[in-house]
Protein backbone atom coordinates (compact mmCIF):
# COMPACT_ATOMS: atom_id res chain seq x y z
CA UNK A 1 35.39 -0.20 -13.97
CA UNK A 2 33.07 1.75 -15.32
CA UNK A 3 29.31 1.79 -13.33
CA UNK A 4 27.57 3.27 -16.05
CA UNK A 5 28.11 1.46 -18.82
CA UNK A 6 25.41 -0.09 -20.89
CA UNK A 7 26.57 -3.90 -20.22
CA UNK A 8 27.25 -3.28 -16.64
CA UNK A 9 24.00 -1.25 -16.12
CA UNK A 10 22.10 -4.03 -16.98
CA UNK A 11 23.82 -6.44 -15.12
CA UNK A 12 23.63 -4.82 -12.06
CA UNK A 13 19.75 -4.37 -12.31
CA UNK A 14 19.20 -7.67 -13.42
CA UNK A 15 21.26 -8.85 -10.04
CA UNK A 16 19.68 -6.06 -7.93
CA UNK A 17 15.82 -7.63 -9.00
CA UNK A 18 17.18 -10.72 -8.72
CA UNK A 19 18.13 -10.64 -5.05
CA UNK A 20 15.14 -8.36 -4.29
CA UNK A 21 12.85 -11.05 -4.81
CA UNK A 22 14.99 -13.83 -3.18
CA UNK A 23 14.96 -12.18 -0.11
CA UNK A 24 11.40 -10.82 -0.26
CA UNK A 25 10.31 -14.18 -0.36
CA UNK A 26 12.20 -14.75 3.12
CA UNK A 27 11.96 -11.32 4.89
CA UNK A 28 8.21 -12.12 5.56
CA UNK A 29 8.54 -15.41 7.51
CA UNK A 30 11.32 -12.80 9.74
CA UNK A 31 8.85 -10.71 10.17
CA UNK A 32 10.87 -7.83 8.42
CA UNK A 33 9.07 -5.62 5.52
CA UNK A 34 10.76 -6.56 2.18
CA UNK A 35 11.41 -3.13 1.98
CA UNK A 36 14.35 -2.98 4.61
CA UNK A 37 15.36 -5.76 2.76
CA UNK A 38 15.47 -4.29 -0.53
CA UNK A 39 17.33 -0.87 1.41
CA UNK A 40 19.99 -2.82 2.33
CA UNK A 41 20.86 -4.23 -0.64
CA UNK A 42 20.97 -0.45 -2.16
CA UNK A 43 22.60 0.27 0.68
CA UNK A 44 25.14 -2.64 0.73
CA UNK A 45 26.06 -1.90 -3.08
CA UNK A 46 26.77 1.56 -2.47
CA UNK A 47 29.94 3.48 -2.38
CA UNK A 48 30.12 2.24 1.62
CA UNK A 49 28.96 -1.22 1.07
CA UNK A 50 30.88 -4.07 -0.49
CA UNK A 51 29.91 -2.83 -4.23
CA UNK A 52 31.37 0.33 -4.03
CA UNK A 53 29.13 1.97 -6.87
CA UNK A 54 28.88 5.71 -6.64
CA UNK A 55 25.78 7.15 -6.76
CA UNK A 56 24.39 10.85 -5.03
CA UNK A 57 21.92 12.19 -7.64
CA UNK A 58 18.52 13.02 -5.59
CA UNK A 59 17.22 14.43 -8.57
CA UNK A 60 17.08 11.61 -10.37
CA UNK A 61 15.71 9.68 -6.92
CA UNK A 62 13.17 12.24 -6.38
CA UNK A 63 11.96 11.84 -10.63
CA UNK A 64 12.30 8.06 -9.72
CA UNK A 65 10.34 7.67 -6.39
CA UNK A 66 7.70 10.32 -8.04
CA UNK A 67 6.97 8.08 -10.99
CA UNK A 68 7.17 4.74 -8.09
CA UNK A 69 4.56 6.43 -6.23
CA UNK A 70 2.49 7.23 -8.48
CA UNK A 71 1.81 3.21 -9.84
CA UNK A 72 1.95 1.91 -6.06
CA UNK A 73 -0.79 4.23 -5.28
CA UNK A 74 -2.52 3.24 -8.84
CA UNK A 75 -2.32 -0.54 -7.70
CA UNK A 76 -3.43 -0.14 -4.46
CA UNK A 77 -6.54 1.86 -5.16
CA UNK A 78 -7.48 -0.20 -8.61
CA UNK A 79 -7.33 -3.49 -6.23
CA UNK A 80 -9.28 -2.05 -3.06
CA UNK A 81 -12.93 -2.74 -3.19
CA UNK A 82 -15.75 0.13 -2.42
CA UNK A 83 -17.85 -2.27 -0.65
CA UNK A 84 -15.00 -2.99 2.12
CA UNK A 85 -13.84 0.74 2.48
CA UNK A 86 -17.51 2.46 1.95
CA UNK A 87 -18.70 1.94 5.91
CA UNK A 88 -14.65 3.59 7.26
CA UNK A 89 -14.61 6.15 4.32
CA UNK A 90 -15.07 9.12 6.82
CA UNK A 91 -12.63 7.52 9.52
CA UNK A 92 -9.86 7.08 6.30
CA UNK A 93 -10.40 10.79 5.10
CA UNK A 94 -10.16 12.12 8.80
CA UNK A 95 -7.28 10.00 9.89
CA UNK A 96 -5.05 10.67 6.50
CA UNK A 97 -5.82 14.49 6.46
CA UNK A 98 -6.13 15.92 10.52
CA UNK A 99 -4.08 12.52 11.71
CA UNK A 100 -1.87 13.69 9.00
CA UNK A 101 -1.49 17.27 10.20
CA UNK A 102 -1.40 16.55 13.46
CA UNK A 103 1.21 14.20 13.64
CA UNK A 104 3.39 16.16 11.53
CA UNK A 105 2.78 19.29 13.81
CA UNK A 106 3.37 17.63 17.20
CA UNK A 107 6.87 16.41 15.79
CA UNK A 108 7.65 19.52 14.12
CA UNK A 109 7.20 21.39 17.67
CA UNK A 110 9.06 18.40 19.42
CA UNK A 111 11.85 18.77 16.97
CA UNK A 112 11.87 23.14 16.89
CA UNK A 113 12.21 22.37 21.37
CA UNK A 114 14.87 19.81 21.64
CA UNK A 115 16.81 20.23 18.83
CA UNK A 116 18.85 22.92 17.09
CA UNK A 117 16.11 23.06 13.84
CA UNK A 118 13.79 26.65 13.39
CA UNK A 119 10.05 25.76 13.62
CA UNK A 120 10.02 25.98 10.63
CA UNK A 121 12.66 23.57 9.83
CA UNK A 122 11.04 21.21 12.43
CA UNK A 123 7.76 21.44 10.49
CA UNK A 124 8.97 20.68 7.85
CA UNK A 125 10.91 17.34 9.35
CA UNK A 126 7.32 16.79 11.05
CA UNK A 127 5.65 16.47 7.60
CA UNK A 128 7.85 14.41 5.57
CA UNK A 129 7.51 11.89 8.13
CA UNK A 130 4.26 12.46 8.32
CA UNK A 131 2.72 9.56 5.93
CA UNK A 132 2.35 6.04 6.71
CA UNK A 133 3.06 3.07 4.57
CA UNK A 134 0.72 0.01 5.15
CA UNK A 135 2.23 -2.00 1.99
CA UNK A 136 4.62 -3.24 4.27
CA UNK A 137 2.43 -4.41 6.95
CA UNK A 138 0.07 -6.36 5.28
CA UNK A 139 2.99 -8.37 3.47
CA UNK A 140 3.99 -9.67 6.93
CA UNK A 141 0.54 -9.90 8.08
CA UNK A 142 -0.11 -12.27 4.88
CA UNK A 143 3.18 -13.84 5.06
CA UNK A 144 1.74 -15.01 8.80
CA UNK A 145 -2.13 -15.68 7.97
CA UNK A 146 -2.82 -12.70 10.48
CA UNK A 147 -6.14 -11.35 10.04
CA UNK A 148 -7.61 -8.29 11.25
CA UNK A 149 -10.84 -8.19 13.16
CA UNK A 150 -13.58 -5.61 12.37
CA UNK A 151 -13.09 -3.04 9.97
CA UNK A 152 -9.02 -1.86 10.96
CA UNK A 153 -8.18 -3.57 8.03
CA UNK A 154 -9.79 -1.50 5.32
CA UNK A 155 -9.19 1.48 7.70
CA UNK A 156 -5.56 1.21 6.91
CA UNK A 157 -5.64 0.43 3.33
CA UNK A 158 -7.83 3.61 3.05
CA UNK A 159 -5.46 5.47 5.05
CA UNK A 160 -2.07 4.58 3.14
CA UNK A 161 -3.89 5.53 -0.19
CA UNK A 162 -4.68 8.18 1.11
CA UNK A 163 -2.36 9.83 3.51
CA UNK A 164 0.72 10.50 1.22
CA UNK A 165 -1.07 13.37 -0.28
CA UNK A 166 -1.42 15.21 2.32
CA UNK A 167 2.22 14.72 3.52
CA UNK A 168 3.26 15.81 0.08
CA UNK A 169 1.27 19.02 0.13
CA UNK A 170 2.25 19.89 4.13
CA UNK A 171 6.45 19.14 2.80
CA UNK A 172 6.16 20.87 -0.57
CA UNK A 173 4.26 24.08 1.48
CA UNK A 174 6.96 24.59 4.20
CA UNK A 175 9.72 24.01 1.38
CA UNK A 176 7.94 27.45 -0.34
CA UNK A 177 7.60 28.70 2.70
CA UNK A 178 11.35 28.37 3.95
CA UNK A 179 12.41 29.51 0.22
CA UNK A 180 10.80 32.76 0.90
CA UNK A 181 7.91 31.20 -1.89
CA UNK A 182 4.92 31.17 -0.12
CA UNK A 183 3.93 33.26 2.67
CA UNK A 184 1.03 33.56 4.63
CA UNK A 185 -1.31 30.81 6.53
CA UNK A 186 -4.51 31.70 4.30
CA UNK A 187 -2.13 31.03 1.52
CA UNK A 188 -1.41 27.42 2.57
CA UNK A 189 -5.27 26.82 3.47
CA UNK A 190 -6.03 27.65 0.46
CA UNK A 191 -3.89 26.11 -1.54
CA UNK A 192 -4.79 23.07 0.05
CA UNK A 193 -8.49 22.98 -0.63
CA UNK A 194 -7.65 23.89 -4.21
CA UNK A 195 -5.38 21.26 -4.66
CA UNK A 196 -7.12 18.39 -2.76
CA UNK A 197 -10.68 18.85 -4.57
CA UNK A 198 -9.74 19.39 -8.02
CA UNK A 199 -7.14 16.11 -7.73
CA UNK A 200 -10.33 14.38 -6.50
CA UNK A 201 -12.78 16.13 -9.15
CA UNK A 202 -9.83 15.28 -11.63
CA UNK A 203 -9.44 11.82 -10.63
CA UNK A 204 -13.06 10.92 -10.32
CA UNK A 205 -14.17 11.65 -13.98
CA UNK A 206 -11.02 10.63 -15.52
CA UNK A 207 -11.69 7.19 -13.68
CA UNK A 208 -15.25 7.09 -15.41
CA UNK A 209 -13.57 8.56 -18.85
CA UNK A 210 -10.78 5.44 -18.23
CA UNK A 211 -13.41 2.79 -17.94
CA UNK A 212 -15.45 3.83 -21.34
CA UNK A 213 -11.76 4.35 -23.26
CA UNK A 214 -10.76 0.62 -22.08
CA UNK A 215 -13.97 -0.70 -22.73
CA UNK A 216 -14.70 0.88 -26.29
CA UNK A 217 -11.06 1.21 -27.90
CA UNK A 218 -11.34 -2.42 -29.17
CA UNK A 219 -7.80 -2.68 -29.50
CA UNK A 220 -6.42 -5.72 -32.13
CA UNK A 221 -3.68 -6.76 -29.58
CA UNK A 222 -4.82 -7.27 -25.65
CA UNK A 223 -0.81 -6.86 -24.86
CA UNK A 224 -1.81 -3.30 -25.60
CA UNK A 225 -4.03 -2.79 -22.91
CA UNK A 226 -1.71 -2.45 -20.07
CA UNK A 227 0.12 -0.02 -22.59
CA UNK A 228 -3.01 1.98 -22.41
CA UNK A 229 -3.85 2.14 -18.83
CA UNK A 230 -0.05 3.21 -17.74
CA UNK A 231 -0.89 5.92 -20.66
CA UNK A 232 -4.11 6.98 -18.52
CA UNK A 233 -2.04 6.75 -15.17
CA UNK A 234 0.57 9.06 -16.19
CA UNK A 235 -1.72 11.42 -17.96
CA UNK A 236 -3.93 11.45 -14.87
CA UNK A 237 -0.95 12.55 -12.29
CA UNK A 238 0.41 14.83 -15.55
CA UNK A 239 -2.76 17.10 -16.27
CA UNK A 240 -3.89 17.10 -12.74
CA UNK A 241 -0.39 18.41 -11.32
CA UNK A 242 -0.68 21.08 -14.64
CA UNK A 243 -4.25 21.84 -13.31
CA UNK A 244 -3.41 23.00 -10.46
CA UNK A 245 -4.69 20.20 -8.51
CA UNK A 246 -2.79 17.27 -6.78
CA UNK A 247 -1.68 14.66 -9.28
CA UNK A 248 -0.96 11.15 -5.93
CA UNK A 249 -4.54 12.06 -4.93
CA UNK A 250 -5.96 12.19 -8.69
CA UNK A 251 -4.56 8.28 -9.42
CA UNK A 252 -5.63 6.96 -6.39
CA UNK A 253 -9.54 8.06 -6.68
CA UNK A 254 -9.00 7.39 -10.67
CA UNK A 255 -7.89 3.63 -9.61
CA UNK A 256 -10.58 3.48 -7.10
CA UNK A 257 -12.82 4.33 -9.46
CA UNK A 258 -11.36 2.09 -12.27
CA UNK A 259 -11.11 -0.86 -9.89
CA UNK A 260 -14.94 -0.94 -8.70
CA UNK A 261 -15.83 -0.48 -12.37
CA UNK A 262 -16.47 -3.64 -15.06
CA UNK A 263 -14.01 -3.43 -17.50
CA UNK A 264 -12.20 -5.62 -20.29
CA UNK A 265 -9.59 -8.00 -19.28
CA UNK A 266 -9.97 -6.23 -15.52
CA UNK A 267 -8.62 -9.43 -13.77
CA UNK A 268 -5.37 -9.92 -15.55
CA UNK A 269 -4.54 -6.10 -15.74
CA UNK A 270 -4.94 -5.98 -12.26
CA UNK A 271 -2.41 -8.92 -11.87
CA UNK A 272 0.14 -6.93 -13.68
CA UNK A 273 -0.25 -3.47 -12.04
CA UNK A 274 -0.17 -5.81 -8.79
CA UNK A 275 3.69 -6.77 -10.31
CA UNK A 276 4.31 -3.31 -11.72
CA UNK A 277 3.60 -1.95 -7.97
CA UNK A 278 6.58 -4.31 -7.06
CA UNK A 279 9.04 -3.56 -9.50
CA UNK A 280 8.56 0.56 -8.52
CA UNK A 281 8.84 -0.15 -4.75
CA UNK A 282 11.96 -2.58 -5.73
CA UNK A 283 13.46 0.14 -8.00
CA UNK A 284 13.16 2.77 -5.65
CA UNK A 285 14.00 1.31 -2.59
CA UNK A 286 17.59 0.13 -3.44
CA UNK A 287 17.59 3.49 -5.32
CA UNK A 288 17.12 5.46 -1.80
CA UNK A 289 19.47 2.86 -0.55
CA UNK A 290 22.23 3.75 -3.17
CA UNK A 291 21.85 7.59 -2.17
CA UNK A 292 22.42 6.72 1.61
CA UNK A 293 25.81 6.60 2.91
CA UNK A 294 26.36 4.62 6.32
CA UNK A 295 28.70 7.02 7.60
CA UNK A 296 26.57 9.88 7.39
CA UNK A 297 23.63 8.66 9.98
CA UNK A 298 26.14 7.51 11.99
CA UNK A 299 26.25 10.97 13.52
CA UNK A 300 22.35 11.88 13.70
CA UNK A 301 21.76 8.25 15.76
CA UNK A 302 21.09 10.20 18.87
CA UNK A 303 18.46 12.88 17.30
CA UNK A 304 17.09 10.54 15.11
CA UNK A 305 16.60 7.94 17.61
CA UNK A 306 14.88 10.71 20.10
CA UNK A 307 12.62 12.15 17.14
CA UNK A 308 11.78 8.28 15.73
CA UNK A 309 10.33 7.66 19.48
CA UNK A 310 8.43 10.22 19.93
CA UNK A 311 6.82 10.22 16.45
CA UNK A 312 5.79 6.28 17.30
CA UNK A 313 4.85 6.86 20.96
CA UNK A 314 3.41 10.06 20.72
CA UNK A 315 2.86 11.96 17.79
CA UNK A 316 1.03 8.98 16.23
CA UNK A 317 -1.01 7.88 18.84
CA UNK A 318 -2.27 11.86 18.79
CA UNK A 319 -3.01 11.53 15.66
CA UNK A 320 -5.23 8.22 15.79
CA UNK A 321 -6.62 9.17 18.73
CA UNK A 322 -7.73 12.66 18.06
CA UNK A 323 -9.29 11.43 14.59
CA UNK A 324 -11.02 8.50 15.43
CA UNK A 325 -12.26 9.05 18.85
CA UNK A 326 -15.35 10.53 17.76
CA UNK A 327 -16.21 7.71 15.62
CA UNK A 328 -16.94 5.18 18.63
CA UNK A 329 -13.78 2.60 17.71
CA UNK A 330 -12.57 0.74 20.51
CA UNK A 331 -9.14 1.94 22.56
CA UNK A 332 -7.56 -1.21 21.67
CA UNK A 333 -7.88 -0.88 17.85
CA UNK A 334 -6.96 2.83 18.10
CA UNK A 335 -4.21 1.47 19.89
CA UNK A 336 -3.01 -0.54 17.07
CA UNK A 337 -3.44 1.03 14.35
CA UNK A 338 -1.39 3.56 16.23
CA UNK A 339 1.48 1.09 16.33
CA UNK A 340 0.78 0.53 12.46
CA UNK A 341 2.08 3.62 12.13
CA UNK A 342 5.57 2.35 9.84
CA UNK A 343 7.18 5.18 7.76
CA UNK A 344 8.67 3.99 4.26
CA UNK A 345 10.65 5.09 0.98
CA UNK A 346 7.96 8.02 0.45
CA UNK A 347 9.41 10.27 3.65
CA UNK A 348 12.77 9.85 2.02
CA UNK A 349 11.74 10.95 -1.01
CA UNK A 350 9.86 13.80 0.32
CA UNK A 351 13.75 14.64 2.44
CA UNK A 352 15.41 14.08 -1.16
CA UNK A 353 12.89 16.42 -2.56
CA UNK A 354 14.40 19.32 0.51
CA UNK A 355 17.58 18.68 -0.49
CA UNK A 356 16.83 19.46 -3.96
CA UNK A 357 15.07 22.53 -2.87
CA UNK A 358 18.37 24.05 -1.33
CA UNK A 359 17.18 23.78 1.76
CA UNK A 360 19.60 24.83 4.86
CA UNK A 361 19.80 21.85 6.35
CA UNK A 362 18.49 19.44 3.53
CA UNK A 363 21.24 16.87 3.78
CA UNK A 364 20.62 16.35 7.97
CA UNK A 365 17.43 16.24 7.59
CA UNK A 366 17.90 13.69 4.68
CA UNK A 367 19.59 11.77 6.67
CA UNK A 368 17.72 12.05 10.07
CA UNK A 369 14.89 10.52 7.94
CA UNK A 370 16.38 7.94 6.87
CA UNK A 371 17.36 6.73 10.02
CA UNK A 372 13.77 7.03 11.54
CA UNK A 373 12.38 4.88 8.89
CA UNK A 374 14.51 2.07 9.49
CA UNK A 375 13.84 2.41 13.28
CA UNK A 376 10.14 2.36 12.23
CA UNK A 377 10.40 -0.54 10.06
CA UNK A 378 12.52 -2.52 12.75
CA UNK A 379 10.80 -1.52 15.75
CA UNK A 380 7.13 -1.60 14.59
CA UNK A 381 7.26 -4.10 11.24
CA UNK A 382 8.77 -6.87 13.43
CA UNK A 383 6.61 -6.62 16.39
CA UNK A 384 2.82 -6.23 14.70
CA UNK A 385 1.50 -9.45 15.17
CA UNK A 386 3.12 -9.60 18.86
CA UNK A 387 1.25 -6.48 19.52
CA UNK A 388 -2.07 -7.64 17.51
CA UNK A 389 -2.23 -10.72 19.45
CA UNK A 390 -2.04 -8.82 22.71
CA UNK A 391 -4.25 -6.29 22.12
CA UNK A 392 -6.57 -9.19 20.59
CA UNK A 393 -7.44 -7.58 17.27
CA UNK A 394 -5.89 -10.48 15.32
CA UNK A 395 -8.10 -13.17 13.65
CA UNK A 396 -6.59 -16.28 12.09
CA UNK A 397 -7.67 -16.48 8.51
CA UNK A 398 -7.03 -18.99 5.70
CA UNK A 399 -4.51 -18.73 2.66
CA UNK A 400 -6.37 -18.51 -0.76
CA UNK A 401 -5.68 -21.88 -2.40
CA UNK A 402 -4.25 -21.73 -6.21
CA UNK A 403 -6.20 -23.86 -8.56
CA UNK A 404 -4.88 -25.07 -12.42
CA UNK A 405 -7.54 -22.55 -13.38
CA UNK A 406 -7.59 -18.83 -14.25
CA UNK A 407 -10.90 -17.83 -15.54
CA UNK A 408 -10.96 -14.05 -16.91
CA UNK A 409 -14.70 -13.01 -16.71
CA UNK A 410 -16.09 -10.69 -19.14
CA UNK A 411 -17.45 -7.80 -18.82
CA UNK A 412 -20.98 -7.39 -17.04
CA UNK A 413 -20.65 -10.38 -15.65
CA UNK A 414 -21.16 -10.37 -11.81
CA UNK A 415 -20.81 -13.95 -10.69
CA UNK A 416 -18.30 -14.75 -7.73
CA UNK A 417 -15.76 -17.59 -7.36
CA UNK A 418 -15.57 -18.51 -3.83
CA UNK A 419 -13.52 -21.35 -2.26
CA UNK A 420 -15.49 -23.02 0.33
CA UNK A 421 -13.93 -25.92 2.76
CA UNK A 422 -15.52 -28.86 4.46
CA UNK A 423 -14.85 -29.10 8.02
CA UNK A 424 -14.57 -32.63 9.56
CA UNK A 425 -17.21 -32.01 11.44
CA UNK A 426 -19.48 -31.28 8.41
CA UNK A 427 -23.35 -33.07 7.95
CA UNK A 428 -23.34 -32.93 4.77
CA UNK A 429 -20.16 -34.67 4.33
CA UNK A 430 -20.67 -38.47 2.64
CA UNK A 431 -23.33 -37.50 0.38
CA UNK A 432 -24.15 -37.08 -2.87
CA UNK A 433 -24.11 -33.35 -4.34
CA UNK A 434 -27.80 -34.43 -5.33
CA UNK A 435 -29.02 -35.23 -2.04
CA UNK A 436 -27.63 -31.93 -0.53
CA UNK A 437 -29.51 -29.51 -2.34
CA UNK A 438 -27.41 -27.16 -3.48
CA UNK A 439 -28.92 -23.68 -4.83
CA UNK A 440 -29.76 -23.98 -8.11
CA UNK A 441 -27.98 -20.41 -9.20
CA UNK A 442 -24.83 -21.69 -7.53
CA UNK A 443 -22.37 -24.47 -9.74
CA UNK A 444 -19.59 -26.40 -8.06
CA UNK A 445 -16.81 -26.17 -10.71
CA UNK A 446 -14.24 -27.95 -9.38
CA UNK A 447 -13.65 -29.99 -5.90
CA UNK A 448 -9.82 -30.10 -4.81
CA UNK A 449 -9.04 -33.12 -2.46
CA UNK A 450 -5.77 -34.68 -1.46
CA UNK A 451 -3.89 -32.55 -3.96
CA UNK A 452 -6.08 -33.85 -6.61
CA UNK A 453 -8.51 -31.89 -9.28
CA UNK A 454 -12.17 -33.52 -9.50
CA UNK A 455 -14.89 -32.45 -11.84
CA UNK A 456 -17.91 -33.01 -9.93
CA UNK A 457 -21.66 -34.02 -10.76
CA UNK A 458 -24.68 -34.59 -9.16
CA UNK A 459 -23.77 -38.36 -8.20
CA UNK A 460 -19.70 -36.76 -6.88
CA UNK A 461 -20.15 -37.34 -2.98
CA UNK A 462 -18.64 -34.48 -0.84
CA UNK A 463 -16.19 -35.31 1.89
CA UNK A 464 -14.72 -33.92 4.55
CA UNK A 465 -11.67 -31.84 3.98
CA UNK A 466 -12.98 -31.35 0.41
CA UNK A 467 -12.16 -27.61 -1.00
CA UNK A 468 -14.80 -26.54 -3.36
CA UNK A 469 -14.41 -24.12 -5.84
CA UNK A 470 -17.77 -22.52 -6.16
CA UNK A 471 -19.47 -19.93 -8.75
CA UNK A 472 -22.12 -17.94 -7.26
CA UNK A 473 -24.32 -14.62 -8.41
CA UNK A 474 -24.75 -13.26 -4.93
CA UNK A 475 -23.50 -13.03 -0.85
CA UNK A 476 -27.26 -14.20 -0.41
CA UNK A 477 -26.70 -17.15 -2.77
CA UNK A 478 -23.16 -17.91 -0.60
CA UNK A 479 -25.64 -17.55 2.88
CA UNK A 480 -27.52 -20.43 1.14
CA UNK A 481 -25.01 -22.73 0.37
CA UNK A 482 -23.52 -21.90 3.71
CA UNK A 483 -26.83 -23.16 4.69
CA UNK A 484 -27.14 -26.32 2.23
CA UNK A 485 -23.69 -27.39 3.91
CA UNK A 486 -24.30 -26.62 7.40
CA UNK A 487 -21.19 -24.54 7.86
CA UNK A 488 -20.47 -21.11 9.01
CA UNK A 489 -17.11 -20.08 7.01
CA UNK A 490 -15.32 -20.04 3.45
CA UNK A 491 -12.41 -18.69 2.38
């Protein structure tokens, strides 16, 4: 049987997304990532596994997890909001570029003492592991209605925008570097200011050009727009990389900046970038998963196990600690966000990038990787909430309800909808929407109760346990129907 083949090609990807999502939809209430999930089934279909299909390019898994990157880090920065990640910006920036280094350097000199791997090979195993991936944690932390008290929660969505970067510039540097490419520490430094400012100069204004070009194009067919963004995605990461600049750090601030911008059908493009981010993590985990074969980590269990605990207990922590200590944050969040510390597909694209490189020992270090991500995953992504609740930085919070309504607002327009329940304990509850007096620049546009859809008026009488779907202009227009109602929380 041939793999390769049109028919069976698409066959097996149709089965491959297929089963992806099925057991996405489970792994949560485990407490696994999806994306261990979604290795294993690469993994399982290999030539070791019960599907037996051979697969070793890591060129084409490098060109694959590049492209996967670069829309997960376009749909994470187009949906995070300024407002949440403005008062942490310094703490993000400090803890995904020194956290970054540091981490990578403590495990690179770990690695160069207690194994047989040159410094330089041990930096270079320090930095591809170097980057975090929060994706994964916040699926399980949703899957549980685990919230996040204070501001660790935007801290780490900063951070895992943010972070791979830097990892990529440390892994690509000591590749030149043990290729006889690049030589000299002033070299590196500098290279490294170059490239991190003009990716964010080049990301910046083509974020601003993106938002005038989507907003002024007028185009006849609105199936075109999301046509026209991944255009502006691809030529962001294309001419920035050309530019001498870095092209992961140029989409991120360009979705950052496209995200907190007003722009033409904004809500339903960010609903399928949101999907799109899926599909690439989908694609290229079972991809990475293909390209492993079982029997070779068998053999780097012991070193991989010794390097994956010291990077979680130590080299992490280090890296936390040293870069947010100065910033006055409590010893049990730096504690856990130490713990949130997983490793994901991007270090094993980073390895697959060495092995392209020729480097010595490309393929151990491939698969040394490998074996500390799932370690990672297991060890950390089961065990978050466990350690939240202990360290009491957890915060119950309430699942957004889904109404029969989608409601794409235009452009310019800056009103809120915000679901609001009624406790039982409620004042307000048994009266008339009338005698309540709600704020006049607030509408109640739809009241859900025992499953079922009412369109209020002034004369509908508000009950306890009611869920109201509420348009407002302001937060200080929500304070005063917080106020009107007598209640101290919404959803």
């Amino acid at each position: 049987m041939n793999f390769f083949d049109t028919e069976n090609l698409i066959l097996i990807a149709a089965v491959f997304l297929f089963l992806s999502i099925i057991a996405s939809k489970t792994s949560g209430r485990l407490g696994v990532p999806s994306l261990i999930i979604f290795l294993l089934i690469g993994m399982l279909a290999g030539i070791d596994g019960i599907g037996k299909i051979p697969f070793d390019d890591f060129e084409a898994v490098q060109k694959i997890g590049t492209v996967a990157l670069i829309f997960i880090l376009f749909s994470g920065g187009l949906d995070t909001k300024a407002e949440s990640v403005a008062p942490v910006m310094w703490r993000g920036v400090v803890l995904s570029t020194l956290g970054v280094v540091l981490t990578a350097g403590a495990t690179g000199l770990f690695v160069w003492k207690f194994t047989d791997f040159s410094l330089l090979e041990g930096l270079l195993l320090g930095s591809i592991i170097s980057s975090t991936d929060a994706a994964a944690v916040f699926s399980i932390l949703r899957s549980k209605n685990i919230g996040l008290r204070g501001r660790i929660r935007p801290l780490l969505e900063l951070e895992s925008g943010s972070n791979d970067p830097m990892a990529f510039f440390l892994t690509i540097s000591f590749i030149q570097i043990l290729n006889m490419e690049l030589v000299g520490v002033w070299n590196v430094v500098l290279q490294f200011i170059i490239q991190m400012s003009l990716g964010f100069v080049y990301g910046y204004l083509l974020g601003k050009a993106s938002v005038w070009i989507i907003n002024r194009i007028k185009l006849d067919y609105d199936g075109l727009y999301p046509v026209l963004i991944m255009a502006i995605v691809l030529f962001t990461y294309s001419i920035t990389s050309f530019g001498y600049g870095n092209g992961f750090l140029a989409v991120y601030v360009m979705a950052l900046v496209l995200g907190n911008s007003s722009f033409i059908h904004k809500k339903s493009l960010t609903k399928y970038y949101d999907g799109q981010a899926w599909l690439m993590q989908i694609i290229m985990f079972i991809a990475l998963g293909l390209l492993v074969n079982p029997h070779d980590i068998v053999p780097v269990i012991g070193v991989g196990l010794l390097v994956s605990m010291f990077l979680i207990f130590v080299a992490r922590p280090l890296g936390v600690f040293a870069s947010l200590s100065f910033f006055g944050m409590r010893f049990k969040e730096m504690t856990f966000i130490s713990w949130v510390g997983l490793r994901g597909a991007v270090p094993i694209i980073f390895a697959a990038m060495a092995v392209n490189a020729g480097i010595e020992k490309a393929s151990l270090i491939f698969n040394i990787v490998f074996f500390i991500v799932i370690t990672s995953v297991l060890l950390q992504g089961t065990t978050l909430m466990v350690v939240a609740r202990w360290l009491k930085v957890d915060k119950h919070v309430t699942a957004a309800r889904r109404y029969p309504l989608e409601l794409e607002l235009t452009d310019g327009f800056k009103n809120e909808l915000v679901d609001i329940n009624i406790p039982e304990d409620c004042p307000q509850a048994n009266k008339r929407i009338v005698e309540i007096g709600f704020p006049r620049n607030s509408l109640i546009v739809m009241i859900e109760r025992n499953k079922q859809y009412i369109t209020p008026n002034g004369n509908t009488i508000i009950k306890a346990g009611d869920h109201l779907l509420v348009m407002t202009n302001s937060a200080r227009d929500l304070q005063a129907i917080n106020a009107c109602l007598q209640i101290t929380k919404t959803t």
